[in-house]
C-alpha atoms as a PDB file:
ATOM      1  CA  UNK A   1      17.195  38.753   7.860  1.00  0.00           C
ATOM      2  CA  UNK A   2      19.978  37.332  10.116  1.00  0.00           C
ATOM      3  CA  UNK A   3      20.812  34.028   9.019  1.00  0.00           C
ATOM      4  CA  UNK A   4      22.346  31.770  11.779  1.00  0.00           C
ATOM      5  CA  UNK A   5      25.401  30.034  10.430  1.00  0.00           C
ATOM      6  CA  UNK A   6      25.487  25.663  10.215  1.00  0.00           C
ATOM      7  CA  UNK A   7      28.340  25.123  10.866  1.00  0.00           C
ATOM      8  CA  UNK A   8      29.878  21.541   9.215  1.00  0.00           C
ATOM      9  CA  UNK A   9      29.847  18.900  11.966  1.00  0.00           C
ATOM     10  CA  UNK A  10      31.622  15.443  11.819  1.00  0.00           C
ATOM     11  CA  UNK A  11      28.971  12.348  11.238  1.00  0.00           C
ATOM     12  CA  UNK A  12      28.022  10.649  14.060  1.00  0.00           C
ATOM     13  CA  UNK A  13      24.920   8.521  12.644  1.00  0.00           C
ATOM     14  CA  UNK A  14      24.856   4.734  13.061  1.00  0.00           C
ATOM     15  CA  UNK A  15      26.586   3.376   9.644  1.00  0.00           C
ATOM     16  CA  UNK A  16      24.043   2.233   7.106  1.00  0.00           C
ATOM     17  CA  UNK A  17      25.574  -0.471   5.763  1.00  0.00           C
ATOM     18  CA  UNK A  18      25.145  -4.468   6.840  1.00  0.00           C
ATOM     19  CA  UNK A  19      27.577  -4.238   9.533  1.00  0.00           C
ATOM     20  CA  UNK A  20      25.674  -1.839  11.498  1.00  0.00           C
ATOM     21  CA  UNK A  21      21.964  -2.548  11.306  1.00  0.00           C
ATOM     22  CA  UNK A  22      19.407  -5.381  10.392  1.00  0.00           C
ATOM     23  CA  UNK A  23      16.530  -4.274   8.102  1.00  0.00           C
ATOM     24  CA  UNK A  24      14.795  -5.936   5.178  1.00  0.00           C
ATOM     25  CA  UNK A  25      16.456  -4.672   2.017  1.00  0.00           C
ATOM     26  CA  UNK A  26      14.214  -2.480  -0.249  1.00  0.00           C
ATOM     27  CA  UNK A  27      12.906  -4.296  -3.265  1.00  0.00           C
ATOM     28  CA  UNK A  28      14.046  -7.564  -1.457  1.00  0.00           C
ATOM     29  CA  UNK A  29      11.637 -10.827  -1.386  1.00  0.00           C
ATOM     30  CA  UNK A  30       9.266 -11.283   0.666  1.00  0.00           C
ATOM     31  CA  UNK A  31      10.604 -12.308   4.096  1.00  0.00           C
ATOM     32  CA  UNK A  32       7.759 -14.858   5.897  1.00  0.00           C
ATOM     33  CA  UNK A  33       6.113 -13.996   9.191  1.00  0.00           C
ATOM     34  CA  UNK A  34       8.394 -16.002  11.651  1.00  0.00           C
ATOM     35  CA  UNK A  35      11.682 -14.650   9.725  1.00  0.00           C
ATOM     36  CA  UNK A  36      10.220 -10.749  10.644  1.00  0.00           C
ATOM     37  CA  UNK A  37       9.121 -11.979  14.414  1.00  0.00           C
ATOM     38  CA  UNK A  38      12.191 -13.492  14.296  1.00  0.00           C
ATOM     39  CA  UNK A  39      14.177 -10.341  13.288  1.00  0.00           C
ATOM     40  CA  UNK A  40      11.902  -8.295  15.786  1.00  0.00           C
ATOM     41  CA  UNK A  41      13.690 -10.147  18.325  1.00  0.00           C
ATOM     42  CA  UNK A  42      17.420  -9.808  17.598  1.00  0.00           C
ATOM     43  CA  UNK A  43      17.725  -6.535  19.543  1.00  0.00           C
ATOM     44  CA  UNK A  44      15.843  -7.061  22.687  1.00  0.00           C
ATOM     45  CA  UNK A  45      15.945 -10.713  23.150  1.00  0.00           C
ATOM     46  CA  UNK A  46      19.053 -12.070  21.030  1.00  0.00           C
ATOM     47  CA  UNK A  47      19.554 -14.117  17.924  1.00  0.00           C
ATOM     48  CA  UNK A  48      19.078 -17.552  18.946  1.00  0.00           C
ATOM     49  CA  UNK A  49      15.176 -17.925  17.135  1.00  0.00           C
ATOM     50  CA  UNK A  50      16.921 -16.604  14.264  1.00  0.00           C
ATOM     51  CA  UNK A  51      19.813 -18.928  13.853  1.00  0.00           C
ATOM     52  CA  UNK A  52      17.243 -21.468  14.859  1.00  0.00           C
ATOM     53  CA  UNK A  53      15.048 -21.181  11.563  1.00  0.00           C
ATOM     54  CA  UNK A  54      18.565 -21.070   9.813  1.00  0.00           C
ATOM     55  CA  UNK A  55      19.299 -23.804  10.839  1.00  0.00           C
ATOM     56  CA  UNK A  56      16.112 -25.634   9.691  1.00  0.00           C
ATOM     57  CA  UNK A  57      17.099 -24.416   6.364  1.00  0.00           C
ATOM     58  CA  UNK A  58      14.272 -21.337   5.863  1.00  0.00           C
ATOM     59  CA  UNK A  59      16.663 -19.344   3.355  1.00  0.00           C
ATOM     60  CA  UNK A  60      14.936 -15.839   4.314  1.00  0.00           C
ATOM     61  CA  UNK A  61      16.589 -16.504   7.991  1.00  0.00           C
ATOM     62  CA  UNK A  62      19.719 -17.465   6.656  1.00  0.00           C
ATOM     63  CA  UNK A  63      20.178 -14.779   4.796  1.00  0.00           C
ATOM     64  CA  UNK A  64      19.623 -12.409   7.666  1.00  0.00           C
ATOM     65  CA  UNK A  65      21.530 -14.541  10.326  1.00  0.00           C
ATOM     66  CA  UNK A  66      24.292 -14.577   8.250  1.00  0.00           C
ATOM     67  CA  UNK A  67      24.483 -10.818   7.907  1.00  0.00           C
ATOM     68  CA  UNK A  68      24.408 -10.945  11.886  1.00  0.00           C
ATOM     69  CA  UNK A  69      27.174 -13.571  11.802  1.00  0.00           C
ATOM     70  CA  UNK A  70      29.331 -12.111   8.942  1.00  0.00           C
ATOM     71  CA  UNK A  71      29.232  -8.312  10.176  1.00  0.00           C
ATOM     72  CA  UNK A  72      28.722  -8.358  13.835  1.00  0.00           C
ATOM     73  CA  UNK A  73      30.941 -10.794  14.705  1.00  0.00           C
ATOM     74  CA  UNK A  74      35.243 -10.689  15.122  1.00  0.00           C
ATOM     75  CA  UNK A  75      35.503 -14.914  15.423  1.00  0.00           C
ATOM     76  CA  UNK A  76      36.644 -16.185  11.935  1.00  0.00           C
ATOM     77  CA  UNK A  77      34.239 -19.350  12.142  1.00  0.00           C
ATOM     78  CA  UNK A  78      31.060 -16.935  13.212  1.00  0.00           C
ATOM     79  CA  UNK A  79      32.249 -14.721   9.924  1.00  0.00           C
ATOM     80  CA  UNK A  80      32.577 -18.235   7.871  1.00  0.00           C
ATOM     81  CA  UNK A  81      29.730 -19.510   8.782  1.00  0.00           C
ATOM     82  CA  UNK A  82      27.269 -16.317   8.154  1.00  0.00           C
ATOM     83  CA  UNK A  83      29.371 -16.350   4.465  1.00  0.00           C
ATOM     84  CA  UNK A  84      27.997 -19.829   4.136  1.00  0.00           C
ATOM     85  CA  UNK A  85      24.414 -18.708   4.809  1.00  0.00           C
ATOM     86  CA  UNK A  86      24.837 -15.879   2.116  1.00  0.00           C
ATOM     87  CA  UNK A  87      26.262 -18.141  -0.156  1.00  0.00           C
ATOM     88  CA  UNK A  88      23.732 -20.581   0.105  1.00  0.00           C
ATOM     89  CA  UNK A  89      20.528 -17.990   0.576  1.00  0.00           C
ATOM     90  CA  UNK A  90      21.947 -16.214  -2.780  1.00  0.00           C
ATOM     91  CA  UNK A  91      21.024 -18.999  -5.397  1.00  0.00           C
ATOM     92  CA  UNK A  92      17.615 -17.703  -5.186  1.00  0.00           C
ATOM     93  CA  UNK A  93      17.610 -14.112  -2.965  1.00  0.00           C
ATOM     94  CA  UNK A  94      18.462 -10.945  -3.909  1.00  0.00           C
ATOM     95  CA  UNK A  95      19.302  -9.329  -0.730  1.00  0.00           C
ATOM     96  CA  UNK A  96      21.351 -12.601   0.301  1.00  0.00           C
ATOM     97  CA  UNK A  97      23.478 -11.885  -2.809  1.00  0.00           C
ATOM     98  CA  UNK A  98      24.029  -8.174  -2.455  1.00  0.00           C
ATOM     99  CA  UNK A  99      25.010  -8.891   1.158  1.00  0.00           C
ATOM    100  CA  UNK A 100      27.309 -11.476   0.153  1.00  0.00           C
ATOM    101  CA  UNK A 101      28.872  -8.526  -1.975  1.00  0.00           C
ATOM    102  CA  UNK A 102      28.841  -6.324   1.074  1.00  0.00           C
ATOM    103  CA  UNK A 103      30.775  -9.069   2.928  1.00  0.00           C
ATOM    104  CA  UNK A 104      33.564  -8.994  -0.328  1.00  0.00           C
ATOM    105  CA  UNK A 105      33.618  -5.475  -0.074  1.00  0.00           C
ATOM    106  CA  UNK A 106      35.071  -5.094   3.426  1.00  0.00           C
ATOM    107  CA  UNK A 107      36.640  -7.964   3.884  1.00  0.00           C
ATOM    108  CA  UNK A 108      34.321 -10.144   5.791  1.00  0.00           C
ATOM    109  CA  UNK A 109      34.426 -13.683   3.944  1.00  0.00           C
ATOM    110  CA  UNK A 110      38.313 -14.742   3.960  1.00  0.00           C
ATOM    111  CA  UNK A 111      39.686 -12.136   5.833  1.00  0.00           C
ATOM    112  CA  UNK A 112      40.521  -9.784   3.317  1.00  0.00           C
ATOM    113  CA  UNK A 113      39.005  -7.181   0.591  1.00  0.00           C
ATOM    114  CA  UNK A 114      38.222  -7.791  -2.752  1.00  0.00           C
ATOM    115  CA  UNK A 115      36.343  -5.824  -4.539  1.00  0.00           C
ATOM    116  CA  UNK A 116      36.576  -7.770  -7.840  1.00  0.00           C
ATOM    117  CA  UNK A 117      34.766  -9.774  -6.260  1.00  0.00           C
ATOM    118  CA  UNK A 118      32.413  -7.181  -4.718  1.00  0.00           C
ATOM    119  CA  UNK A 119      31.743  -5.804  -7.919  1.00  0.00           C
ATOM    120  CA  UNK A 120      30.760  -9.064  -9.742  1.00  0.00           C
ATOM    121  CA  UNK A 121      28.311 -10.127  -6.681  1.00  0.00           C
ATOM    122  CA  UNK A 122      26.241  -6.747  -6.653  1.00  0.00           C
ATOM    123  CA  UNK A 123      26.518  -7.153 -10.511  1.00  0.00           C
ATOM    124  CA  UNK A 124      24.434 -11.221  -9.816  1.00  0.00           C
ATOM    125  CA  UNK A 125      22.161  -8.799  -7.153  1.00  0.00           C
ATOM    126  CA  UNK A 126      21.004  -6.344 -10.004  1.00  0.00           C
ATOM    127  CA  UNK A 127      20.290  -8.727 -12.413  1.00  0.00           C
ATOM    128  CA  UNK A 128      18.070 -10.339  -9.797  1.00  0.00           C
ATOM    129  CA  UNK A 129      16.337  -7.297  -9.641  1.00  0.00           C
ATOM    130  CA  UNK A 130      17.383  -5.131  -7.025  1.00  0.00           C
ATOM    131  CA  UNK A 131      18.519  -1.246  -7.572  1.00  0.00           C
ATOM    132  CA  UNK A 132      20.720  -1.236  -4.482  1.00  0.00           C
ATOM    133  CA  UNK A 133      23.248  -3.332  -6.164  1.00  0.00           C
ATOM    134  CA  UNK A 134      23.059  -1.408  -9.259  1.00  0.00           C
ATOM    135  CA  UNK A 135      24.562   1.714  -7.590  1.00  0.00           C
ATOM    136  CA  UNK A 136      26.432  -0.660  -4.877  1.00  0.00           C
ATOM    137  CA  UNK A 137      28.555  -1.713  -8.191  1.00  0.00           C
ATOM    138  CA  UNK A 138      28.721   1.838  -9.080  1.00  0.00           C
ATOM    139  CA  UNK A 139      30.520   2.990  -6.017  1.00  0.00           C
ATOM    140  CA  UNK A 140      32.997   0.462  -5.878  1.00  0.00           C
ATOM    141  CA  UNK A 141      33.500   1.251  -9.164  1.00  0.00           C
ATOM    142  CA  UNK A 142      34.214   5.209  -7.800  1.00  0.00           C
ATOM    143  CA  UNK A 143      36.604   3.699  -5.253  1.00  0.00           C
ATOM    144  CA  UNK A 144      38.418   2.319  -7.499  1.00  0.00           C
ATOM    145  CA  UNK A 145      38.745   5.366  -9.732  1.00  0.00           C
ATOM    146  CA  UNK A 146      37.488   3.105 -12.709  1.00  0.00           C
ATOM    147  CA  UNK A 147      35.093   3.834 -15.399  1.00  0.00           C
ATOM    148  CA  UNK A 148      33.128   6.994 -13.595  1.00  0.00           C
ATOM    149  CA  UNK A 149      30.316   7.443 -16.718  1.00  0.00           C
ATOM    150  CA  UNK A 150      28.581   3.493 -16.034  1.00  0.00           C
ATOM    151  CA  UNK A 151      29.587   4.106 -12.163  1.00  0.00           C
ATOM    152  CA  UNK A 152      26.662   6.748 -12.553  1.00  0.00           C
ATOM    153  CA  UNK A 153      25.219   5.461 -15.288  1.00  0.00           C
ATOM    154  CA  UNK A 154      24.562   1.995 -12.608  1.00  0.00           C
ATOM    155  CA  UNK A 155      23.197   3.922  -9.566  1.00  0.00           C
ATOM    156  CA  UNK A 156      20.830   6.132 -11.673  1.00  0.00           C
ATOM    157  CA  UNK A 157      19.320   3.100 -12.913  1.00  0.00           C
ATOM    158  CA  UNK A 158      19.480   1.873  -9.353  1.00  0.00           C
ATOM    159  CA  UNK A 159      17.563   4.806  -8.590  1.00  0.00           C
ATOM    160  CA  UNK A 160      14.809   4.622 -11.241  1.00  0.00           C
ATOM    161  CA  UNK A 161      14.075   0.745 -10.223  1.00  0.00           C
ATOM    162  CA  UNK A 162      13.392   2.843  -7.224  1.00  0.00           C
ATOM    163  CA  UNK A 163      15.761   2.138  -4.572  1.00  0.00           C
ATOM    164  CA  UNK A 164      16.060   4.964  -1.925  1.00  0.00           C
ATOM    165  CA  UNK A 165      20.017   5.074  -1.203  1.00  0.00           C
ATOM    166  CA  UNK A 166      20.522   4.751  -4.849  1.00  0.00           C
ATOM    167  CA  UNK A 167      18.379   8.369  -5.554  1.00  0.00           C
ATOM    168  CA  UNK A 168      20.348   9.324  -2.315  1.00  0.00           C
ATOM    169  CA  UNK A 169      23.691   9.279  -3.914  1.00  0.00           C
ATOM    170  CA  UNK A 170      22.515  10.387  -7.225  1.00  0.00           C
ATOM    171  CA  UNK A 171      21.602  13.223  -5.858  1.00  0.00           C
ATOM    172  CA  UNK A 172      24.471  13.868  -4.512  1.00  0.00           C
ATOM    173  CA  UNK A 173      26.631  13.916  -7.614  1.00  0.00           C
ATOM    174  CA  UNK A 174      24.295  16.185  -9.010  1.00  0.00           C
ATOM    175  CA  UNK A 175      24.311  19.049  -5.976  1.00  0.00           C
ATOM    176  CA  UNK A 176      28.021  18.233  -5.987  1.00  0.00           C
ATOM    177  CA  UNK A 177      29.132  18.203  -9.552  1.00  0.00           C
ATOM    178  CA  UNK A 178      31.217  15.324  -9.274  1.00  0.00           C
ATOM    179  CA  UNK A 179      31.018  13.230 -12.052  1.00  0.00           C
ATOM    180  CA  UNK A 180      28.215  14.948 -13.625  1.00  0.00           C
ATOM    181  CA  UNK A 181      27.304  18.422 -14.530  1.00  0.00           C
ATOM    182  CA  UNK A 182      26.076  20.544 -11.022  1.00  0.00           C
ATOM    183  CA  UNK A 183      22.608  20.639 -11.298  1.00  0.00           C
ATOM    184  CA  UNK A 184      20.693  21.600  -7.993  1.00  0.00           C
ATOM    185  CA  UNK A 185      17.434  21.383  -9.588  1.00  0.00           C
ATOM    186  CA  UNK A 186      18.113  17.553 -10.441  1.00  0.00           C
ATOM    187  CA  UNK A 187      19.583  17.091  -7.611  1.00  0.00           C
ATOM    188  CA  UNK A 188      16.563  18.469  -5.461  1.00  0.00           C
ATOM    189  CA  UNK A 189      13.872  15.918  -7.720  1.00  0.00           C
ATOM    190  CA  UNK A 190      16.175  12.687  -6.401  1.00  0.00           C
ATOM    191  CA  UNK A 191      16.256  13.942  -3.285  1.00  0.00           C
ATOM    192  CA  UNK A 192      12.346  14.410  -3.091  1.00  0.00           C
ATOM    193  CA  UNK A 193      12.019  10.956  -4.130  1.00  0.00           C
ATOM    194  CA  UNK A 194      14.138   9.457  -1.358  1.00  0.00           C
ATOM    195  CA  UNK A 195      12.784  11.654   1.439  1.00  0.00           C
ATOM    196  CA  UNK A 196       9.252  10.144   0.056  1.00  0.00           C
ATOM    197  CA  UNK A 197      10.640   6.450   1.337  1.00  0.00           C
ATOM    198  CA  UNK A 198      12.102   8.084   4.605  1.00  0.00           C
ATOM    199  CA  UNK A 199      15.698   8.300   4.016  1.00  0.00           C
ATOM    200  CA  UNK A 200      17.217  10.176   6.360  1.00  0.00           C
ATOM    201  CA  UNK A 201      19.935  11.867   4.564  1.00  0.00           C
ATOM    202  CA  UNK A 202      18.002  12.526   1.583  1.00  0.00           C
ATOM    203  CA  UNK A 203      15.851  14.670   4.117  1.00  0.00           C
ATOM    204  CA  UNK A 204      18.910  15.729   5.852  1.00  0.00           C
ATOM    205  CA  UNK A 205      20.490  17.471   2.734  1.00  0.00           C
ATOM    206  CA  UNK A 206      17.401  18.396   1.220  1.00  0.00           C
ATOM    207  CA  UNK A 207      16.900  20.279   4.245  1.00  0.00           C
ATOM    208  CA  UNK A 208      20.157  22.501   3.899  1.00  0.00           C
ATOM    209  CA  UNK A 209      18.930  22.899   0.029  1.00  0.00           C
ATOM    210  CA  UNK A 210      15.946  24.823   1.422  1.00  0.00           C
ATOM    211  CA  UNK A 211      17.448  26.480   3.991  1.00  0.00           C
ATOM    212  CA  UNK A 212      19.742  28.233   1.534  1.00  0.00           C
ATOM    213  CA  UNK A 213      17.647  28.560  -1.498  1.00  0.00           C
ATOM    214  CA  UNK A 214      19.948  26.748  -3.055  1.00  0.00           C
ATOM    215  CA  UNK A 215      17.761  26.134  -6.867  1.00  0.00           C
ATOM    216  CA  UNK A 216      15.120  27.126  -4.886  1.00  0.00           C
ATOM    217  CA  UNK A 217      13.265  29.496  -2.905  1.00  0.00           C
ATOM    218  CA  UNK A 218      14.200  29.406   0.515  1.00  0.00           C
ATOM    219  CA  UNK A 219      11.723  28.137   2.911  1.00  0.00           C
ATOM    220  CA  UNK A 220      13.519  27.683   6.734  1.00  0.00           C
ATOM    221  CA  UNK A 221      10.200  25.741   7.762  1.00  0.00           C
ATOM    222  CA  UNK A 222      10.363  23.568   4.756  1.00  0.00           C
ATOM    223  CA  UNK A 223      14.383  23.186   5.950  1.00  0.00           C
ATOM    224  CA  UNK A 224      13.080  22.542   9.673  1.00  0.00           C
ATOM    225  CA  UNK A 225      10.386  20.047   8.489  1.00  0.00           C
ATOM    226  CA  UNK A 226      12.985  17.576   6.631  1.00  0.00           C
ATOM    227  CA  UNK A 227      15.843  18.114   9.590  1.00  0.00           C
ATOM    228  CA  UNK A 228      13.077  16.766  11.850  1.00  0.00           C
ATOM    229  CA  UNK A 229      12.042  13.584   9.475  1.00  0.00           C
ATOM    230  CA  UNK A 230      16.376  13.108   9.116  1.00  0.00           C
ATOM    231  CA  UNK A 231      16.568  12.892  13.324  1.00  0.00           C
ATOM    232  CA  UNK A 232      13.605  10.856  13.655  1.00  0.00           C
ATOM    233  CA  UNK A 233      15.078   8.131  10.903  1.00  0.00           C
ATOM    234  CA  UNK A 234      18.360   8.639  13.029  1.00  0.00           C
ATOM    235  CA  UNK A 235      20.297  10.995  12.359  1.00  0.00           C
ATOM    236  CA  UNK A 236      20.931  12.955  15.484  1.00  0.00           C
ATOM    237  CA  UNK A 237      23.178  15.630  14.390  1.00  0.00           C
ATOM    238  CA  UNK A 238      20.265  16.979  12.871  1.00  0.00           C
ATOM    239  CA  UNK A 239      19.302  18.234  16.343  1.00  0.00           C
ATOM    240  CA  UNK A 240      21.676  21.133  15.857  1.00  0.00           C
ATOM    241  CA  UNK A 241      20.660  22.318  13.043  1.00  0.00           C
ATOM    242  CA  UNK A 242      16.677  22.198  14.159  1.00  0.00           C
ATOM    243  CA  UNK A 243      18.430  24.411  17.224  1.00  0.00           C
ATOM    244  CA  UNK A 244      19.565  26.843  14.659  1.00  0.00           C
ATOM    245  CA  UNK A 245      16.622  27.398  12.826  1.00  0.00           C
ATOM    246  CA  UNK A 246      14.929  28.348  16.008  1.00  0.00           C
ATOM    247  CA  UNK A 247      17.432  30.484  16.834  1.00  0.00           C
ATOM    248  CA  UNK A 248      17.057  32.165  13.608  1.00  0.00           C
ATOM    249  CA  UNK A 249      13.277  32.266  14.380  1.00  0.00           C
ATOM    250  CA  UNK A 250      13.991  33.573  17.544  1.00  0.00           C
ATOM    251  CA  UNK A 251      16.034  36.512  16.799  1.00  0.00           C
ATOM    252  CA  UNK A 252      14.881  37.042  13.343  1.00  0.00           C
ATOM    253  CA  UNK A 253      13.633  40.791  14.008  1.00  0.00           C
ATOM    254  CA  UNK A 254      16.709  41.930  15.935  1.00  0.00           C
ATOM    255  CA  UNK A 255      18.717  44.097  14.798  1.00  0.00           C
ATOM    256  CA  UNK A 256      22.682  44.473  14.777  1.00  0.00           C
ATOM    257  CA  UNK A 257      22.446  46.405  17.809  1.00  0.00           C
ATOM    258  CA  UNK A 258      20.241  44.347  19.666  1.00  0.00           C
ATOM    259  CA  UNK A 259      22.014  40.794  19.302  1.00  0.00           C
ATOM    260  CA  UNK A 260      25.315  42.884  20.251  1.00  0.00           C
ATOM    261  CA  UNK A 261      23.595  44.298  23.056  1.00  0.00           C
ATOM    262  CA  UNK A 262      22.372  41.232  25.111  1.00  0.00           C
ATOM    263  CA  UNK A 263      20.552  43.062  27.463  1.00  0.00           C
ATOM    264  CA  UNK A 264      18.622  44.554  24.433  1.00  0.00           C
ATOM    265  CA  UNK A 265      18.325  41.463  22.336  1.00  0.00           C
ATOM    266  CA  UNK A 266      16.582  39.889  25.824  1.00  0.00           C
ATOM    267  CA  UNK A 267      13.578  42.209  26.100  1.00  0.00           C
ATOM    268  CA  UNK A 268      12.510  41.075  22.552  1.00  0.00           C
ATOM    269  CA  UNK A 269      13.793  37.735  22.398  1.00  0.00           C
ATOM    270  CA  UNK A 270      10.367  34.626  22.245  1.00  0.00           C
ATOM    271  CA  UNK A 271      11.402  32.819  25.375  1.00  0.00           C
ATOM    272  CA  UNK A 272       9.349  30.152  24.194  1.00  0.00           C
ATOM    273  CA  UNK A 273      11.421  29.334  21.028  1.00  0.00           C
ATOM    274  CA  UNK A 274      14.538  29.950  22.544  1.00  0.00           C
ATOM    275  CA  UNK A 275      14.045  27.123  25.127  1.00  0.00           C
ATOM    276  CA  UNK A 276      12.956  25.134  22.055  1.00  0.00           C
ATOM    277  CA  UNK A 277      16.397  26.176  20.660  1.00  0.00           C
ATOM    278  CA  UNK A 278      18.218  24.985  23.791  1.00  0.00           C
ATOM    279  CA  UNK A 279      16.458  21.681  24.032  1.00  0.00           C
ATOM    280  CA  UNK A 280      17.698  20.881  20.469  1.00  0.00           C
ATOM    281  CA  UNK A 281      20.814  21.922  20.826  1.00  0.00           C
ATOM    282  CA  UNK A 282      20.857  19.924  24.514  1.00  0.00           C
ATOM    283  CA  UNK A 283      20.033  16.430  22.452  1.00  0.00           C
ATOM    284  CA  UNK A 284      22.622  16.987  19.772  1.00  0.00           C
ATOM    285  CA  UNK A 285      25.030  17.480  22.834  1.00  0.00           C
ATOM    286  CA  UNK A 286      23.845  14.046  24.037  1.00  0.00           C
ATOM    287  CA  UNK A 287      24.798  12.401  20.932  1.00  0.00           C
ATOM    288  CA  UNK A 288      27.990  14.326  19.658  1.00  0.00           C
ATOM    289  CA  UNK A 289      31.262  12.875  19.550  1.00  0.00           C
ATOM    290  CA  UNK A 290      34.119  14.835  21.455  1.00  0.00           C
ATOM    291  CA  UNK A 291      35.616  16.433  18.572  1.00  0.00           C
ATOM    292  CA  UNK A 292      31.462  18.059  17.941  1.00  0.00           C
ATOM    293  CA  UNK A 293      31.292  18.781  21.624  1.00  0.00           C
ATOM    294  CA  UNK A 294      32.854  22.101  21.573  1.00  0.00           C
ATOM    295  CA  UNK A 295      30.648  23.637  18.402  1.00  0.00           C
ATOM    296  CA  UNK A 296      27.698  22.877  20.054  1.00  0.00           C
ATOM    297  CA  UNK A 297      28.560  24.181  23.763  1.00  0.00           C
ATOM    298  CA  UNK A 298      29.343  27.650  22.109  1.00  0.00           C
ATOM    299  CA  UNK A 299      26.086  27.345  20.535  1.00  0.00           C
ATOM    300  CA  UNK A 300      24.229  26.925  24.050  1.00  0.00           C
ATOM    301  CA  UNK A 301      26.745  29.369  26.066  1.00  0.00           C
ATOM    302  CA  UNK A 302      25.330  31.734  23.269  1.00  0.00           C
ATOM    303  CA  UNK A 303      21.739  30.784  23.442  1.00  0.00           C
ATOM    304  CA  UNK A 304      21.825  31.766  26.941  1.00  0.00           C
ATOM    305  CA  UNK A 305      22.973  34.874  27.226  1.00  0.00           C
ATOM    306  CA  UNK A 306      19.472  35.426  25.746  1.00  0.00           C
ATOM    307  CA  UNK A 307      17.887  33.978  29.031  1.00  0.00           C
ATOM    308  CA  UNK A 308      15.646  35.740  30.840  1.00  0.00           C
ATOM    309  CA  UNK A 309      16.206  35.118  34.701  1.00  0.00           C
ATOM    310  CA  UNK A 310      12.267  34.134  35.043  1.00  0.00           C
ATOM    311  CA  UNK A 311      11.634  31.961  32.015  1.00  0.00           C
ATOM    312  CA  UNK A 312      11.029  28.491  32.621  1.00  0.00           C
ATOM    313  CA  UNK A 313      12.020  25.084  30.231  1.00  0.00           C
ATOM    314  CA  UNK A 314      14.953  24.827  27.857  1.00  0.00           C
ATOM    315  CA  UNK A 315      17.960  25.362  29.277  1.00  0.00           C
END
């Protein structure tokens, strides 16, 4: 069976960390009704009912506006002020602490890095009970090039108290090797358990396991299945690999000759999938930065020399 090549494209999902997105940390306190409504609203209508229950003192919106203020904002008071907020919201909430590490770590409270300081604040955040800390320590510990065995040993723990990211990057060291022994059977069971949550690189990679058998048997549909749940959690550039697996659907019983032979190949190519091909590989186009661009425009240029003249959709 032809197997259609995925090829290694530069990132070009929304980051994950504070300074891109607002979302209630997993394993987090509660946040209250008019904190979430509240929240609901930053996007569409603006921050101001945030900042306004901040203000009032609710800690769950401080801890939230100051992420907003700390990370989204250039102006040294907005960042001091929404360091404030974390300080204050992280006597008594997890996720206010862990961001207040975040801030530490790049250099949003003072102006500068310090991840000393980083490390002791997600250190506070684990102890409070949340698993993202645990393996948010661990990674600054990897940065710094310090003490590699607890690094792991801290984000598998963060990953049996459940957390999502934390089973994320676990994984990774195990399909990787690095730091621990290469196991892609280990590496598959974290995986599992952070595509059950949603996590969209979890599903992302998971999906490349199965494409390629990799530990286990490959299953393409299984592959196409968890590249779908990755773009729908947002990560576009899983759009090109959906268009490769159905390309590889597509031309799957062609021969050599035929794909060579485009005028062949045509007669027995499924129309139907290859416009399915050309729509995904149109939407990763959409999203791509320039240096992607180019990889994907050879992808449709090939696509349609498959084209029949009187097909409709796709293209």
């Amino acid at each position: 069976m032809r197997r259609v090549a995925i090829l290694a494209f530069g990132l070009w999902i929304a980051a994950t960390s504070a300074q891109a997105q607002i979302s209630v940390v997993q394993g987090a306190p509660p946040v209250t009704d008019e904190t979430k409504a509240a929240l609901g609203k930053v996007r569409a209508d603006g921050s101001r009912e945030l900042y306004q229950l901040a203000e009032a003192g609710r800690i769950d919106a401080q801890t939230y506006a100051g992420v907003l203020l700390a990370f989204r904002s250039d102006a040294e008071p907005d960042k001091r002020k929404g360091c404030g907020y974390l300080e204050a919201a992280s006597a008594t909430r997890s996720d206010a602490m862990h961001f207040l590490g975040e801030a530490y770590q790049y250099g949003r409270c003072g102006g500068r890095i310090d991840l000393e300081k980083a490390i002791t604040t997600f250190h506070k955040a684990g102890d409070m009970g949340l698993g993202k800390s645990r393996c948010a320590e661990g990674n600054v510990l990897l940065e710094l090039g310090r003490d590699q065995a607890r690094a792991v040993r801290l984000c598998t723990e963060g990953a049996e108290m459940g957390d999502a990211d934390a089973q994320t990057d676990v994984g990774n060291f195990y399909l990787s090797g690095r730091f621990v022994k290469k196991d892609a059977v280990a590496a598959r069971g974290w995986y599992e358990k952070a595509v059950a949550q949603g996590h969209r690189n979890a599903a992302y990679t998971l999906g490349q396991i199965y494409w390629y058998g990799d530990g286990v048997a490959k299953d393409t549909a299984k592959a196409a299945q968890l590249w779908r749940l990755a773009y729908d959690q947002g990560r576009p550039d899983a759009a090109v690999l959906l268009g490769d697996e159905a390309m590889e659907r597509a031309t799957r019983k062609l021969d050599a000759n035929q794909l060579a032979a485009v005028g062949a190949g045509e007669a027995a190519l499924d129309q139907a999938i290859l416009s399915e091909a050309l729509d995904w590989y149109e939407k990763a186009l959409a999203a791509a930065p320039p240096q992607s661009r180019g990889q994907i425009e050879d992808r449709i240029k090939k696509a349609k020399l498959f084209k029949r003249p009187d097909s409709k959709g796709g293209a």
